[in-house]
Protein backbone atom coordinates (compact mmCIF):
# COMPACT_ATOMS: atom_id res chain seq x y z
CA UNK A 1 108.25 107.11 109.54
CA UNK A 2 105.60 107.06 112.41
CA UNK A 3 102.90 107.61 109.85
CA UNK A 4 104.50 105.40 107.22
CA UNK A 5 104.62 103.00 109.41
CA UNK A 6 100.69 103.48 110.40
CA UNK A 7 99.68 103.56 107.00
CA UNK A 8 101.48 100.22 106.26
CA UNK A 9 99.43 98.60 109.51
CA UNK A 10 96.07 100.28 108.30
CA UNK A 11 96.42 98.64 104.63
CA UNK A 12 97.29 94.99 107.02
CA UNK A 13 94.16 96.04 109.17
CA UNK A 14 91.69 96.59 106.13
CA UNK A 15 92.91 93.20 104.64
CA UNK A 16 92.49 91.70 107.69
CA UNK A 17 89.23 92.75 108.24
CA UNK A 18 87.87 92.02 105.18
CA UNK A 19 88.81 88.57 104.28
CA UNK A 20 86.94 88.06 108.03
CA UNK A 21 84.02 89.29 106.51
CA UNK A 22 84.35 87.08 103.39
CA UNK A 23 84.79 84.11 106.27
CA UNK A 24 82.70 84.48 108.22
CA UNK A 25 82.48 80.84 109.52
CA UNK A 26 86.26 80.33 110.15
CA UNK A 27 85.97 80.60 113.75
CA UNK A 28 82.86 77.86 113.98
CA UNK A 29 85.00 75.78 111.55
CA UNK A 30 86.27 71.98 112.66
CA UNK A 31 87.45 70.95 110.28
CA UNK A 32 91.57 71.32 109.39
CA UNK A 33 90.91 71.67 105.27
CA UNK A 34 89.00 74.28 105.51
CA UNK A 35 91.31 76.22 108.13
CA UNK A 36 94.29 75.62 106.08
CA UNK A 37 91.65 76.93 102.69
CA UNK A 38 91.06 80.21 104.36
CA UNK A 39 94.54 80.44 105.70
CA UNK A 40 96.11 79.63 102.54
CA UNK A 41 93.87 83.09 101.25
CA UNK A 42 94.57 84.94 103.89
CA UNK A 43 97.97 84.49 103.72
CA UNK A 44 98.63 84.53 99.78
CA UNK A 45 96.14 87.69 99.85
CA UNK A 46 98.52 89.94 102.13
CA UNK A 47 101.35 88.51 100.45
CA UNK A 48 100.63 90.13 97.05
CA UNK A 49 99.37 93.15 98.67
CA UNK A 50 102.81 93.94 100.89
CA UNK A 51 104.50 93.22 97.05
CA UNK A 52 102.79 95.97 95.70
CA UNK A 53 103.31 98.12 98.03
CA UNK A 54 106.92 97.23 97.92
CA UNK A 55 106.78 97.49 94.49
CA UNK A 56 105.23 100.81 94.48
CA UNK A 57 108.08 102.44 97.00
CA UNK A 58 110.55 101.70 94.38
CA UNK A 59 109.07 104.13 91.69
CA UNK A 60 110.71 107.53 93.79
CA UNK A 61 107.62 109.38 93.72
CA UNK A 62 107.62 112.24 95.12
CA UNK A 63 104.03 111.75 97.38
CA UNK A 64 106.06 108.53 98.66
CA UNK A 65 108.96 110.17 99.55
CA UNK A 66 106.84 113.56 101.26
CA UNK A 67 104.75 110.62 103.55
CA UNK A 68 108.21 108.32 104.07
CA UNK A 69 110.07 111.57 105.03
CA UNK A 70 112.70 110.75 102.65
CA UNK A 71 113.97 108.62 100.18
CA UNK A 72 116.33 106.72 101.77
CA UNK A 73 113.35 105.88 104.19
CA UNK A 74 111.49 105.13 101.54
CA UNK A 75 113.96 102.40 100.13
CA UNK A 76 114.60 101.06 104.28
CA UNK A 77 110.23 100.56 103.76
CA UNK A 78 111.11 98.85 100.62
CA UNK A 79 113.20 96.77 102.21
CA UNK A 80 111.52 95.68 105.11
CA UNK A 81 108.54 95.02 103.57
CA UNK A 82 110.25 92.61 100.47
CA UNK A 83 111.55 90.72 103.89
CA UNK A 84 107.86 91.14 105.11
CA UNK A 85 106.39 89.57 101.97
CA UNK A 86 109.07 86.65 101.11
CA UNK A 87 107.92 85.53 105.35
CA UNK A 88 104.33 85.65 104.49
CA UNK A 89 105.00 83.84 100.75
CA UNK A 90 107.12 81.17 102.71
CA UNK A 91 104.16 80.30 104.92
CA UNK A 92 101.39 80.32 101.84
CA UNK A 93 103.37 78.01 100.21
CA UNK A 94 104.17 75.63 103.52
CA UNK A 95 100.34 75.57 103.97
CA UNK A 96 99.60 74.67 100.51
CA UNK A 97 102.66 72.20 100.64
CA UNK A 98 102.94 70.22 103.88
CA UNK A 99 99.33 68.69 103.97
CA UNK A 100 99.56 67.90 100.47
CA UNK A 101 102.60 66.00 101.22
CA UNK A 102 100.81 64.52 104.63
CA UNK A 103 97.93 63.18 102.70
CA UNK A 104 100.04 61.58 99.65
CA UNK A 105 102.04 59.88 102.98
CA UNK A 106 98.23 58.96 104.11
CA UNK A 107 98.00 60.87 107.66
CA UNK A 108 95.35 62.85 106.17
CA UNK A 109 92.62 61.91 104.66
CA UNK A 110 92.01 63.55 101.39
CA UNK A 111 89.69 66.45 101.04
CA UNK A 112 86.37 66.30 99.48
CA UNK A 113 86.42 69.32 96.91
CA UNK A 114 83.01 71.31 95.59
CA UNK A 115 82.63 70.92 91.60
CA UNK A 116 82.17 74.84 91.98
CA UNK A 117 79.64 76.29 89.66
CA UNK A 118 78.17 74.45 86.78
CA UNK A 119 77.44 77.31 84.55
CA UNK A 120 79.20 77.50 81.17
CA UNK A 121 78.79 80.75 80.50
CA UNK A 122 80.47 82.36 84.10
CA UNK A 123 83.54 84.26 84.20
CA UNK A 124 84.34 81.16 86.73
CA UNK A 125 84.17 78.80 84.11
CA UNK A 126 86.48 80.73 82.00
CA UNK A 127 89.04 80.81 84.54
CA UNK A 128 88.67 77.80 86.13
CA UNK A 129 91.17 76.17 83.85
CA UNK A 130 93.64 78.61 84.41
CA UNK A 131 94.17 77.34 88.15
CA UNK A 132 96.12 74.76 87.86
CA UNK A 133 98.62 77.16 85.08
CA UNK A 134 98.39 79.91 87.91
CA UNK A 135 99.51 77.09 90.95
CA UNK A 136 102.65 75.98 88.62
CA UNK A 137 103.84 79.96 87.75
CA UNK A 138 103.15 81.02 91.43
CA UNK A 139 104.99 77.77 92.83
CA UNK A 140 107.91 79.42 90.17
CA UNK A 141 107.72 82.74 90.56
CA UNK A 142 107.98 82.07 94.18
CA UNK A 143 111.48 80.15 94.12
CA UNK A 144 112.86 83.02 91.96
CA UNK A 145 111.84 85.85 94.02
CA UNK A 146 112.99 84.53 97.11
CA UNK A 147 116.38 83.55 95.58
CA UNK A 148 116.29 87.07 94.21
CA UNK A 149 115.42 88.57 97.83
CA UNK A 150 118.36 86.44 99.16
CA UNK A 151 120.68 87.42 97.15
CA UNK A 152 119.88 91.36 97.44
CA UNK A 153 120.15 91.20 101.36
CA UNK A 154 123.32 89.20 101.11
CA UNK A 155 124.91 91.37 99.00
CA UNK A 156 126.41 88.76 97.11
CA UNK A 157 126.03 90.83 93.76
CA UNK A 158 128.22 94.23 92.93
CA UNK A 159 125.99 97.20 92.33
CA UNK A 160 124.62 96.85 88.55
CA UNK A 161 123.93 93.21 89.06
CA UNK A 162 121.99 93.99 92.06
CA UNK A 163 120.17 96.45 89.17
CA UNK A 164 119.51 93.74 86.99
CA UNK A 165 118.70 91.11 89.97
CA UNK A 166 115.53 93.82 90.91
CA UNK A 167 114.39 93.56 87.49
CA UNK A 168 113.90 89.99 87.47
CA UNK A 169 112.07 90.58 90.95
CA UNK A 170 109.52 92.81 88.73
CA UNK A 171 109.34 89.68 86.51
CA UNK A 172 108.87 87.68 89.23
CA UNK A 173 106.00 89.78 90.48
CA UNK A 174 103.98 89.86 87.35
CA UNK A 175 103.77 86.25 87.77
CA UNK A 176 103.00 86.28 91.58
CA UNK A 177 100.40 88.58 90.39
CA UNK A 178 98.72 86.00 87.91
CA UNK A 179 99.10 83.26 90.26
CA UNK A 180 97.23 85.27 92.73
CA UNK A 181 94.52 86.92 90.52
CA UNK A 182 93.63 83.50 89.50
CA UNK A 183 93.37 81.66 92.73
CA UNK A 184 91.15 83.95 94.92
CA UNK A 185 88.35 81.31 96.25
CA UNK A 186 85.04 81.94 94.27
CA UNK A 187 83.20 82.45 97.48
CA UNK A 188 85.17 85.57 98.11
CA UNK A 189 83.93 87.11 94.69
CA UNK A 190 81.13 89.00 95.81
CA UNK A 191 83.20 90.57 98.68
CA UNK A 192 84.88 93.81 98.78
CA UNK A 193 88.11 91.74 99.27
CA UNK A 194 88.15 90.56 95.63
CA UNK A 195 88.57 93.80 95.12
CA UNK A 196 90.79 95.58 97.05
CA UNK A 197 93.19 92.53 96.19
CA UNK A 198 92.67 92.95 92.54
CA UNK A 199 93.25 96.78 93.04
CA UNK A 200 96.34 96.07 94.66
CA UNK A 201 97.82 93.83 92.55
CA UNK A 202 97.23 96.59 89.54
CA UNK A 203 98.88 99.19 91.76
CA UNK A 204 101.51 96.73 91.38
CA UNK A 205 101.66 95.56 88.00
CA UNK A 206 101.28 99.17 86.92
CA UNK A 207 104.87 99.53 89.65
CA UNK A 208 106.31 96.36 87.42
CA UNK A 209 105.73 97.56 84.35
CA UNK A 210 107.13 101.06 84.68
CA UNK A 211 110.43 99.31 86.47
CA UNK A 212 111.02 96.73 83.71
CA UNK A 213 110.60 99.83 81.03
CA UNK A 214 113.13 102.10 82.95
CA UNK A 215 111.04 104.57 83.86
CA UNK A 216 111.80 105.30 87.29
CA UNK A 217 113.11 109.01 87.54
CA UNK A 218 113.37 109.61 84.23
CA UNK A 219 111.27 112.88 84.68
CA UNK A 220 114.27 114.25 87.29
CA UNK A 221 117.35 113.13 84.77
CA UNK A 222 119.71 116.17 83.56
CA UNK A 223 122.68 116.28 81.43
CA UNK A 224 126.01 117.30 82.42
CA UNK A 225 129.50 117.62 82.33
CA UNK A 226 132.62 117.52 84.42
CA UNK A 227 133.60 120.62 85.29
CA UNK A 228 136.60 119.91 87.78
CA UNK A 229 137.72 116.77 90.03
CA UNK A 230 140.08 116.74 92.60
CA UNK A 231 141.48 113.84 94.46
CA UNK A 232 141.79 113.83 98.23
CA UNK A 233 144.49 111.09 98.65
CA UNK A 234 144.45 111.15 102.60
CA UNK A 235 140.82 111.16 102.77
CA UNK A 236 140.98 109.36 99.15
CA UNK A 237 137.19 111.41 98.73
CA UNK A 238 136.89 112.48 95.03
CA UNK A 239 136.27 116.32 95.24
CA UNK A 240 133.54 116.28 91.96
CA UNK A 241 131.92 119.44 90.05
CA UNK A 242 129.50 119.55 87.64
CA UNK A 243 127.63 121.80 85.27
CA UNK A 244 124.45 120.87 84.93
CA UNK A 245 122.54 123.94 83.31
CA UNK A 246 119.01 122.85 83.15
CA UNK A 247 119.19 121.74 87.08
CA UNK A 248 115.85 123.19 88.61
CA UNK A 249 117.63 123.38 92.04
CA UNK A 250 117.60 121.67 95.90
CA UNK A 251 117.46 121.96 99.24
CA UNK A 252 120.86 121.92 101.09
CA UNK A 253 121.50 118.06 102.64
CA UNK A 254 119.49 116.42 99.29
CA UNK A 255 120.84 114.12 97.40
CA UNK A 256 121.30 113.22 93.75
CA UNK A 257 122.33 109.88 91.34
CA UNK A 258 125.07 110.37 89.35
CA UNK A 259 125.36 107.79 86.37
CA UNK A 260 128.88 107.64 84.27
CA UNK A 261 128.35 105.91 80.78
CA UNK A 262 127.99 102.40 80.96
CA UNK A 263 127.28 102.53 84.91
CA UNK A 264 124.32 102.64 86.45
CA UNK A 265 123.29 105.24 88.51
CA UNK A 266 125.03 105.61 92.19
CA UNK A 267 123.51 108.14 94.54
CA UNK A 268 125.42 111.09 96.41
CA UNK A 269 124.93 113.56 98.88
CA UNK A 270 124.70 117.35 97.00
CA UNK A 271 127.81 119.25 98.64
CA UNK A 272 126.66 122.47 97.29
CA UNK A 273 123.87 124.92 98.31
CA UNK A 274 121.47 125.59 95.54
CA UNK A 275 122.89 128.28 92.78
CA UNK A 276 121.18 129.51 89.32
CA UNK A 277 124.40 128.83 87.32
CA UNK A 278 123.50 125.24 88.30
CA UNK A 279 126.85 124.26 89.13
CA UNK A 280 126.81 120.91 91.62
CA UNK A 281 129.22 119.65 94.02
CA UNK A 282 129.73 116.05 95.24
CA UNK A 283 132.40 114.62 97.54
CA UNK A 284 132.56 110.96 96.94
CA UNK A 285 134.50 108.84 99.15
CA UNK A 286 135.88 105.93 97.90
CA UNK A 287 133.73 102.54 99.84
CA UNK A 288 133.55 99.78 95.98
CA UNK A 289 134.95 99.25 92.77
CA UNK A 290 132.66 102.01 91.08
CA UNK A 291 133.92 105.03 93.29
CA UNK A 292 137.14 104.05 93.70
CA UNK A 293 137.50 104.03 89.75
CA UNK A 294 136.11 107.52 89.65
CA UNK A 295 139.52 109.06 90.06
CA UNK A 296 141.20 107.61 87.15
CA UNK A 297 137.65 107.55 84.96
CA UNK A 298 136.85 110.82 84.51
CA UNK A 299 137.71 113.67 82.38
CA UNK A 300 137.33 117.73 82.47
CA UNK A 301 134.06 118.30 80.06
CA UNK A 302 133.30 114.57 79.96
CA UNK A 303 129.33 114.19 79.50
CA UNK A 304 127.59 112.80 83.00
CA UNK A 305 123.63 112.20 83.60
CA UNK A 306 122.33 112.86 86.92
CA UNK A 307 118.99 112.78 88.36
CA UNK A 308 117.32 114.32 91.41
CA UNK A 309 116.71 116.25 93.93
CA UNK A 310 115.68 113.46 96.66
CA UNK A 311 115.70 113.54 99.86
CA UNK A 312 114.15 115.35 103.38
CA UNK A 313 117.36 115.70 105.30
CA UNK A 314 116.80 119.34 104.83
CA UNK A 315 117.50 121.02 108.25
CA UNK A 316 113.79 122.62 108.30
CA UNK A 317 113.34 123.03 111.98
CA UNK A 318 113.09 126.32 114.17
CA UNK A 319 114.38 124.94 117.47
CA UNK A 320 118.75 125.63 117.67
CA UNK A 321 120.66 122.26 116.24
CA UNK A 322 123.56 119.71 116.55
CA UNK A 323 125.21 118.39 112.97
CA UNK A 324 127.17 115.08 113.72
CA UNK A 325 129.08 113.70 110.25
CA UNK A 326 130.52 111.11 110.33
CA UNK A 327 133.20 110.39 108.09
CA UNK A 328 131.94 111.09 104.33
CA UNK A 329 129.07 112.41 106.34
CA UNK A 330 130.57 115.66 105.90
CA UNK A 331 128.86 116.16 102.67
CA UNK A 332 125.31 116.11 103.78
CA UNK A 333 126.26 119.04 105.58
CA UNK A 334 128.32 121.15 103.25
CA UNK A 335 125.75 122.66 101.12
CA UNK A 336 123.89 123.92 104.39
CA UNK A 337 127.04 125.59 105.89
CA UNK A 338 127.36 126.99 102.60
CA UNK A 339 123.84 128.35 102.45
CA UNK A 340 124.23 130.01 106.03
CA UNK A 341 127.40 132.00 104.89
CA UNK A 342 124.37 134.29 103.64
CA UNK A 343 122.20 134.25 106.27
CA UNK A 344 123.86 132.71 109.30
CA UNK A 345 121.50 132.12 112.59
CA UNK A 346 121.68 134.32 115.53
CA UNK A 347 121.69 130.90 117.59
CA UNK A 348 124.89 128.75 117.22
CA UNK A 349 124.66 125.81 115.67
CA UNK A 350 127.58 122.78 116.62
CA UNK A 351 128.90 120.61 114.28
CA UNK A 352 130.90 117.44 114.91
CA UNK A 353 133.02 116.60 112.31
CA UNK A 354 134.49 112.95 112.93
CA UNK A 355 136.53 111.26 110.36
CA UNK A 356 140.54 109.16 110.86
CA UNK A 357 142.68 112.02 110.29
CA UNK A 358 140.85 114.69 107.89
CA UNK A 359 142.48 116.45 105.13
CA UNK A 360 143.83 119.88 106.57
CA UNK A 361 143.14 121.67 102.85
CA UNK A 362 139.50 120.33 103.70
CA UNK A 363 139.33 121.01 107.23
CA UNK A 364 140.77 124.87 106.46
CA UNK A 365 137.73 125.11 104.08
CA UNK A 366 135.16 124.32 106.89
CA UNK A 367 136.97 126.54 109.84
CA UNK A 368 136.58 128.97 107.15
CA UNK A 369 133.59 128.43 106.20
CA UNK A 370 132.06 127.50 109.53
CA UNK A 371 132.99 131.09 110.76
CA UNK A 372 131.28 133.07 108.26
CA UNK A 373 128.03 130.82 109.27
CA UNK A 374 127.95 131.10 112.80
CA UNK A 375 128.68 127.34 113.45
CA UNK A 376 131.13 125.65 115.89
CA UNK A 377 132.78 123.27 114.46
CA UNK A 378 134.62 120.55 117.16
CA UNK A 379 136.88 118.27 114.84
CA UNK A 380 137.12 114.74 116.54
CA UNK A 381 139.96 112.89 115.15
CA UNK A 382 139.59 109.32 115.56
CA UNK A 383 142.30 107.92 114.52
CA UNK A 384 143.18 110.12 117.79
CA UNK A 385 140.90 111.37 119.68
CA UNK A 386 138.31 109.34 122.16
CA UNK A 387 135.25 108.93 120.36
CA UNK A 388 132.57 111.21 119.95
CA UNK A 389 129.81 110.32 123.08
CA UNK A 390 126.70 111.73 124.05
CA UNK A 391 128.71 112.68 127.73
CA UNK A 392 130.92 114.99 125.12
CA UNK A 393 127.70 116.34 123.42
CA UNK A 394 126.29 117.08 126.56
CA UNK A 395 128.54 118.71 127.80
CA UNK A 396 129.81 120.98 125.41
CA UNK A 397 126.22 121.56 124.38
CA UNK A 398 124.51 123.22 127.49
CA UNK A 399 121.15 123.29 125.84
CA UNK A 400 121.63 119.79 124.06
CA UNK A 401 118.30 118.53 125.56
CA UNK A 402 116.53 121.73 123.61
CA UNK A 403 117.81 120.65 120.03
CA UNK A 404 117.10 119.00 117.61
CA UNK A 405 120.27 116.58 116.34
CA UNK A 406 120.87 116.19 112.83
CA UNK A 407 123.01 112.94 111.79
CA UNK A 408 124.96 111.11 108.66
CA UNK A 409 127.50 108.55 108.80
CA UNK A 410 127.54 105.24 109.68
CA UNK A 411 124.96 103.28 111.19
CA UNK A 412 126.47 101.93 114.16
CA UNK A 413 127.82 105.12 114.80
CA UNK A 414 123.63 106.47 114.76
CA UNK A 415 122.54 103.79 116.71
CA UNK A 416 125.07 103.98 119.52
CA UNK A 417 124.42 107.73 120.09
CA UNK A 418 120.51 106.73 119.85
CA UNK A 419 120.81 104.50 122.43
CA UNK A 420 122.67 107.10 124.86
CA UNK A 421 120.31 110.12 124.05
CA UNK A 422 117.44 107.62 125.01
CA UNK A 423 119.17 107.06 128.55
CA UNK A 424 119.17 110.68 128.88
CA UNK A 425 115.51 110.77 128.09
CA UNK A 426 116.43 113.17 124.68
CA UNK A 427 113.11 113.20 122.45
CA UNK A 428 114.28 110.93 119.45
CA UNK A 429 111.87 112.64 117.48
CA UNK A 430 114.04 115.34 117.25
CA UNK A 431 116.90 113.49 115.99
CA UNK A 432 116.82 113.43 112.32
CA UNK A 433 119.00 110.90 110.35
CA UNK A 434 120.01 110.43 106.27
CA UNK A 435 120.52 106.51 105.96
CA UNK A 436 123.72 105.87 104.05
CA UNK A 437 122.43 102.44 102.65
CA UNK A 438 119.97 102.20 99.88
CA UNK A 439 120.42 98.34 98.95
């Protein structure tokens, strides 16, 4: 995320530093209209940009997810940076508001406006008297998408509304886009800002477009069929298999989305190593109304769609390692212990397996399975047991500060341990984490 992150700040820098160059009297200004004109720029021009780039992590491609490390990083960027840009959209719109409002109350005087230029036959002329259209959809667009942004971090929406709701927020962005297209000052024309912003908002019309189509990972979609389903009551985790013969394969601790008829796609962790009969495993606990219906919904041979690989949780590191799951965890870890039944590690690996009293059929499977792989598995009960700390890792783990840590469940649960490792001085760059939230 370090260089995700960097990225991000170098596209902020660039912006930066060239709407300075296409002011470059704002710091010998006086007067407050023509602050609040470049401002009102400035602002509205990294706006549209951080929406693009929002726009453009939500297309899974597989360049975003190699530089985001992941998916689910990818989608925590997305995030982030939708908060980002409804911050920066609620200031443009304050600085184009309040003073409007100050000088209709008559504390400020009324600014004296340029007629612009007089020639009939510019591209300016042609636009020109599309402002004042572009200021009313912008003013719009902006109410909806921060409604829309509201409403997603709230959570206030079950799953395929919160589907829908994004699609109106590609809507929504298509007119931001207009709005801002139209309204970048005609000084700034023969700068390279014009266009980089123009370039941007492409990248992110081009993002819209392919959302509001359904287009997003339809090149990693595969048919298939239920091939068995078991229900673990105790754990009440749906124990889900699936032929999917044109499957092109993973890595073990990827994950996939798995869309029932009439649903829209939900994603889960792969529980099985990679096989050429392209049989697929998936251990889905039950946390809303979709998985907790699963049990009851589906059938032996009933026809499924599912679409991946994604994901970098993928256990590619050389230096000896620590797997903590928590809870449903478990399943990021499955298809790995399964793939070192063939070719366990001289060096033993520890994993922590905590979950309120686990299934014994499933726990039996991972002793088993555990053994074969050269893993030591430590089964903290919590409904129990104390809770797993980094004073138990530590010292069951001689070597702890040597290895690299490996962690799914939930996020407190990361955090906390984060925290402790950091008061031991434990290099968090070696602790590697799949993020079970991608709303």
């Amino acid at each position: 995320m370090r260089k995700t992150s960097l990225t991000i700040l170098l596209v902020i820098a660039t912006v930066t530093g060239l709407w300075l160059q296409a002011e470059p009297n704002i710091f010998s200004a006086d007067n407050f209209f023509q602050w609040r004109s470049a401002l009102i720029q400035y602002s509205g021009i990294l706006t549209i940009a951080l929406m693009s780039l929002t726009m453009l992590l939500a297309l899974r491609l597989p360049f975003i997810e190699q530089l985001t490390k992941g998916l689910d990083k990818s989608y925590r960027l997305h995030k982030h940076l939708g908060i980002a840009s409804v911050v920066l959209a609620t200031t443009h719109w304050l600085l184009a508001i309040i003073p409007k409002q100050l000088v209709k109350a008559g504390l400020l005087d009324k600014p004296v406006k340029g007629s612009g230029p007089n020639n009939p036959d510019s591209l300016y002329a042609l636009i020109r008297p599309l402002r004042e259209l572009a200021e009313q959809v912008g003013e719009l667009a902006f109410y909806s998408f921060a409604l829309l942004v509201l409403v997603a971090l709230l959570g206030a929406i079950r799953y395929r509304g919160f589907r829908y709701s994004h699609k109106l927020m590609s809507l929504a962005f298509l007119a931001l886009a207009f709005h801002s297209a139209i309204l970048i000052k005609h000084s700034y024309w023969p700068y390279p800002i014009t266009f980089i912003t123009l370039s941007l908002i492409w990248v992110g019309c081009v993002a819209a477009v392919y959302s509001l189509f359904g287009r997003i990972g339809k090149s990693k979609q595969h048919d298939a069929t239920v091939s068995e389903a078991n229900y673990l009551a105790k754990d009440k985790v749906l124990d889900l298999r699936l032929a999917a013969p044109s499957w092109s394969g993973h890595n073990s601790g990827q994950f996939a989305f798995v869309q029932v008829a009439g649903e829209e796609p939900h994603p889960f962790t792969i529980a099985s190593s990679a096989k050429q009969d392209g049989q697929l495993r998936f251990l889905i606990k039950e946390l809303g109304d979709f998985t907790s219906s699963l049990k009851n919904r589906l059938l032996l041979k009933q026809d499924l769609r599912i679409e991946g690989p994604y994901g970098q949780f993928d256990f590619k590191h050389s230096a000896p390692q620590v797997w903590i799951a928590g809870g449903i965890g478990i399943a990021a870890f499955k298809a790995i212990i399964e793939e070192r039944q063939l070719a366990p590690k001289e060096q033993v690996t520890h994993l922590y397996y905590c979950a309120d009293n686990p299934d014994h059929q499933f726990v039996d499977e991972l002793k088993q399975q555990t053994i074969k792989a050269n893993i030591q598995l430590h089964i903290v009960n919590s409904a129990s047991d104390p809770l797993l700390s980094v004073e138990q890792l530590h010292h069951e783990v001689i070597d702890l500060m040597q290895r690299t840590i490996w962690f799914c469940g939930p996020v407190a649960f990361s955090k906390a341990l984060k925290n402790d490792l950091a008061k031991l001085t434990f290099n968090l760059n070696n602790y590697h984490e799949e993020l079970f939230e991608l709303r």
